[in-house]
N, C-alpha and C. Protein backbone atom coordinates (compact mmCIF):
# COMPACT_ATOMS: atom_id res chain seq x y z
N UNK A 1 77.56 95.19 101.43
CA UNK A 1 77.92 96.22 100.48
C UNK A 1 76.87 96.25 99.37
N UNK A 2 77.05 97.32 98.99
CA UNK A 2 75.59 97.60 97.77
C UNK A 2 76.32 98.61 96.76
N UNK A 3 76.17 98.11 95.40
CA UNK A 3 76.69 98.35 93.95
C UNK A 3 76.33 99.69 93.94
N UNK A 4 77.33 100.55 93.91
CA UNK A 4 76.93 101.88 93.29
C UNK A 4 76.27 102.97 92.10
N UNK A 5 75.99 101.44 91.38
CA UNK A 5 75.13 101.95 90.05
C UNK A 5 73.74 101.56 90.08
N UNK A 6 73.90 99.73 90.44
CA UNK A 6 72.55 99.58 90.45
C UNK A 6 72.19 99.17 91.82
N UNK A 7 72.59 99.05 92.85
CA UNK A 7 72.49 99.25 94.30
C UNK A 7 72.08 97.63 94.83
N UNK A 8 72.31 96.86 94.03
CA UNK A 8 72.18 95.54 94.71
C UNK A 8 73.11 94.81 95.61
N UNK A 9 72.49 93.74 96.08
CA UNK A 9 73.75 93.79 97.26
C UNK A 9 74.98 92.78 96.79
N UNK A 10 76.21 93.08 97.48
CA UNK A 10 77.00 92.37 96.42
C UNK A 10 78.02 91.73 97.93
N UNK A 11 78.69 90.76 97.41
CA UNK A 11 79.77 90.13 98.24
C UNK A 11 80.81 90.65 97.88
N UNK A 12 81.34 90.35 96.44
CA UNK A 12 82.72 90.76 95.89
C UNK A 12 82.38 91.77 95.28
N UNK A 13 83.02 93.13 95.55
CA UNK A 13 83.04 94.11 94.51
C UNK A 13 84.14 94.15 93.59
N UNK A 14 83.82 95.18 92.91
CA UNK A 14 84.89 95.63 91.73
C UNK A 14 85.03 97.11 91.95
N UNK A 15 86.03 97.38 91.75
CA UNK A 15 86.31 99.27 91.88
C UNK A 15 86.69 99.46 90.33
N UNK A 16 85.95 100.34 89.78
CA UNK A 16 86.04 100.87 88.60
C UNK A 16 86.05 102.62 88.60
N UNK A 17 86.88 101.95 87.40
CA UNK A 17 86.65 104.30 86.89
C UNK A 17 85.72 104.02 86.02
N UNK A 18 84.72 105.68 86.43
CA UNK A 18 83.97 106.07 85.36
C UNK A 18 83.81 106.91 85.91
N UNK A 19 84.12 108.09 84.40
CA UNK A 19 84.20 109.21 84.07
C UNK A 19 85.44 110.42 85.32
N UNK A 20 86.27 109.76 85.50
CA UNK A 20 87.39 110.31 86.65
C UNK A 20 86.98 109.73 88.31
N UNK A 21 85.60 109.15 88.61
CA UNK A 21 85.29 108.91 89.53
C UNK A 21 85.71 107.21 89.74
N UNK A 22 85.78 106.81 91.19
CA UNK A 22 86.08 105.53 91.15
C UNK A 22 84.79 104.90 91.86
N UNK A 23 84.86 103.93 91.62
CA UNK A 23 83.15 103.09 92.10
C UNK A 23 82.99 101.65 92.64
N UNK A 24 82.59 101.32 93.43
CA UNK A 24 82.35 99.46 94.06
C UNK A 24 81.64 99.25 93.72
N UNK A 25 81.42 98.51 92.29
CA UNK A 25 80.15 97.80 91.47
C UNK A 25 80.18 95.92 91.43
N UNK A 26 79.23 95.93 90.92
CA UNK A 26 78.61 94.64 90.93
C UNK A 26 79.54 94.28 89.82
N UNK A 27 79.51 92.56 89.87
CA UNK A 27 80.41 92.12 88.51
C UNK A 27 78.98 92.46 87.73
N UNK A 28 78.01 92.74 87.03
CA UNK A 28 77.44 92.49 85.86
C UNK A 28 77.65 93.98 85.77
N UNK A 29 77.81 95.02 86.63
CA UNK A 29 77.94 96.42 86.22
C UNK A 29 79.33 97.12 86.09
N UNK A 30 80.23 96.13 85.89
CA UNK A 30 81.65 96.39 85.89
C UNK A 30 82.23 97.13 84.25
N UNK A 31 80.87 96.57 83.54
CA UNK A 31 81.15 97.08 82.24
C UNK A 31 81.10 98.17 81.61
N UNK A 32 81.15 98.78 82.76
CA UNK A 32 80.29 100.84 82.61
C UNK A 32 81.36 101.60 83.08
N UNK A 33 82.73 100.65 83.35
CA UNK A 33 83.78 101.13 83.32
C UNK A 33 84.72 100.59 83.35
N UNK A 34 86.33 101.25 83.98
CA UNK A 34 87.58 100.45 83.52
C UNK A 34 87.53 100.28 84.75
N UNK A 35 87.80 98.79 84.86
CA UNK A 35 88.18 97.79 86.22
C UNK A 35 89.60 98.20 86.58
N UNK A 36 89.53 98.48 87.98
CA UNK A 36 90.98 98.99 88.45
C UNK A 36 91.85 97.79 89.11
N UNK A 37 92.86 97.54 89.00
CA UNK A 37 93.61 96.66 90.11
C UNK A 37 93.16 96.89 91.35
N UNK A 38 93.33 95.47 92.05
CA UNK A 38 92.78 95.34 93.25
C UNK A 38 93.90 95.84 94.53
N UNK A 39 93.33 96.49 95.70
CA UNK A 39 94.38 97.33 96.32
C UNK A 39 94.46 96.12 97.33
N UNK A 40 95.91 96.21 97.52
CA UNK A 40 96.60 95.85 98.26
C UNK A 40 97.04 96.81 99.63
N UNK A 41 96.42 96.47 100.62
CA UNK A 41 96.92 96.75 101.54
C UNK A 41 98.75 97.08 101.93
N UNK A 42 98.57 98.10 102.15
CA UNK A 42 99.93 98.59 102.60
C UNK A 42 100.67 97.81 103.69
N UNK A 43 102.10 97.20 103.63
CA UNK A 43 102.58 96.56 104.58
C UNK A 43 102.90 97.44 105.52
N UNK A 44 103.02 97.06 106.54
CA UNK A 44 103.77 97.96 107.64
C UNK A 44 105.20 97.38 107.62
N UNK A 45 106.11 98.85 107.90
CA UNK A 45 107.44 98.32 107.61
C UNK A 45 108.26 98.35 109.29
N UNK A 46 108.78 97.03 109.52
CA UNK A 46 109.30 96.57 110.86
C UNK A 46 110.44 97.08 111.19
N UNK A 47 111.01 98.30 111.57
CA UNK A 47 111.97 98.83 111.68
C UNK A 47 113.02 97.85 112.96
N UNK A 48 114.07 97.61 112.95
CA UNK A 48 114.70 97.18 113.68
C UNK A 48 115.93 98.23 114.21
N UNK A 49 115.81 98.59 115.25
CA UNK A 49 116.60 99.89 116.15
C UNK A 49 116.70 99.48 117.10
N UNK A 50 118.21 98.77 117.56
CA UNK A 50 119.10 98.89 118.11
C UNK A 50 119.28 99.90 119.13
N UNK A 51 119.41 100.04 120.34
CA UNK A 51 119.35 101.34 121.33
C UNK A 51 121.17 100.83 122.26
N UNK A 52 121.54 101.45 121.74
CA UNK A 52 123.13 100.96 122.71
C UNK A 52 122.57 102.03 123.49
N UNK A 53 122.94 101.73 125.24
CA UNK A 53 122.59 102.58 126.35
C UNK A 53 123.96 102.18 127.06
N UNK A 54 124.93 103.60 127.23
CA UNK A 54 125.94 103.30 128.13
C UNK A 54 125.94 103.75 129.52
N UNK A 55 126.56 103.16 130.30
CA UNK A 55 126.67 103.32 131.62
C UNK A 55 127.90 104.29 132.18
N UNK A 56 127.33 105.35 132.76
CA UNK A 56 128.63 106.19 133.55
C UNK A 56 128.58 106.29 135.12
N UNK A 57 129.48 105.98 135.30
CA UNK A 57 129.59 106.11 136.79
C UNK A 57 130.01 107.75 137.17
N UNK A 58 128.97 107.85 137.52
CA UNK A 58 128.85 109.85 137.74
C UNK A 58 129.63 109.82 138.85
N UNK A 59 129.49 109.38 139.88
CA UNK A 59 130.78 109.67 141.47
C UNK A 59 131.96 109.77 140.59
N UNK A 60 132.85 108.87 139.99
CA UNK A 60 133.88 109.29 139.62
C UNK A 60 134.21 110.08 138.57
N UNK A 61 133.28 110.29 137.54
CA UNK A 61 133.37 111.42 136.89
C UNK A 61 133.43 112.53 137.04
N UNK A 62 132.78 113.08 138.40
CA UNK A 62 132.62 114.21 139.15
C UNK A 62 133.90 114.15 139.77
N UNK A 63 134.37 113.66 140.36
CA UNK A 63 135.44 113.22 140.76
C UNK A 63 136.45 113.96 140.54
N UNK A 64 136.92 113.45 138.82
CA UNK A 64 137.63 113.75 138.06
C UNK A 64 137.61 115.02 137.61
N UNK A 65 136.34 115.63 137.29
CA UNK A 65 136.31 116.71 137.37
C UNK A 65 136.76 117.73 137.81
N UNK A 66 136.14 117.79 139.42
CA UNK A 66 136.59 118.34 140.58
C UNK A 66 138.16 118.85 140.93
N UNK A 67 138.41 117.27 140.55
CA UNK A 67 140.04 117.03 140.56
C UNK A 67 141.10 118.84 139.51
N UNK A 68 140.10 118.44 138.52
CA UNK A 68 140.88 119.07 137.09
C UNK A 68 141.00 120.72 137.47
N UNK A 69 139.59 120.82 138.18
CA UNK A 69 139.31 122.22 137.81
C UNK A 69 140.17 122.95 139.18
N UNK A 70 139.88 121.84 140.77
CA UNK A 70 140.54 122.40 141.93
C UNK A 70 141.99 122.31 141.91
């Protein structure tokens, strides 16, 4: 990675505002603006869903059917 002000190469950046813009600067060029909190990655959220799957026995439902309507 390379500092967006003075373009050296950097390990740890800093994300700063300056002037509405945000920026990955060097720590000695961090002072050319306001240091932002560091982002945290978004968790992924583990949904747990349950699937009840019921069983019908279609022959005798038809069945029954059949039954009702004949």
């Amino acid at each position: 990675m390379h500092c967006e002000i003075c373009g050296k190469e950097i390990e740890k950046g800093y994300f700063i505002l300056v002037e509405g813009s945000q920026m990955l600067v060097c720590e000695e060029c961090k002072k050319f603006g306001r240091v932002l909190k560091e982002r945290k990655k978004p968790r992924r959220k583990v949904l747990s869903t349950e699937i009840e799957i019921e069983e019908y026995d279609v022959a005798s439902t038809l069945k029954k059917v059949m039954r009702n309507e004949g």
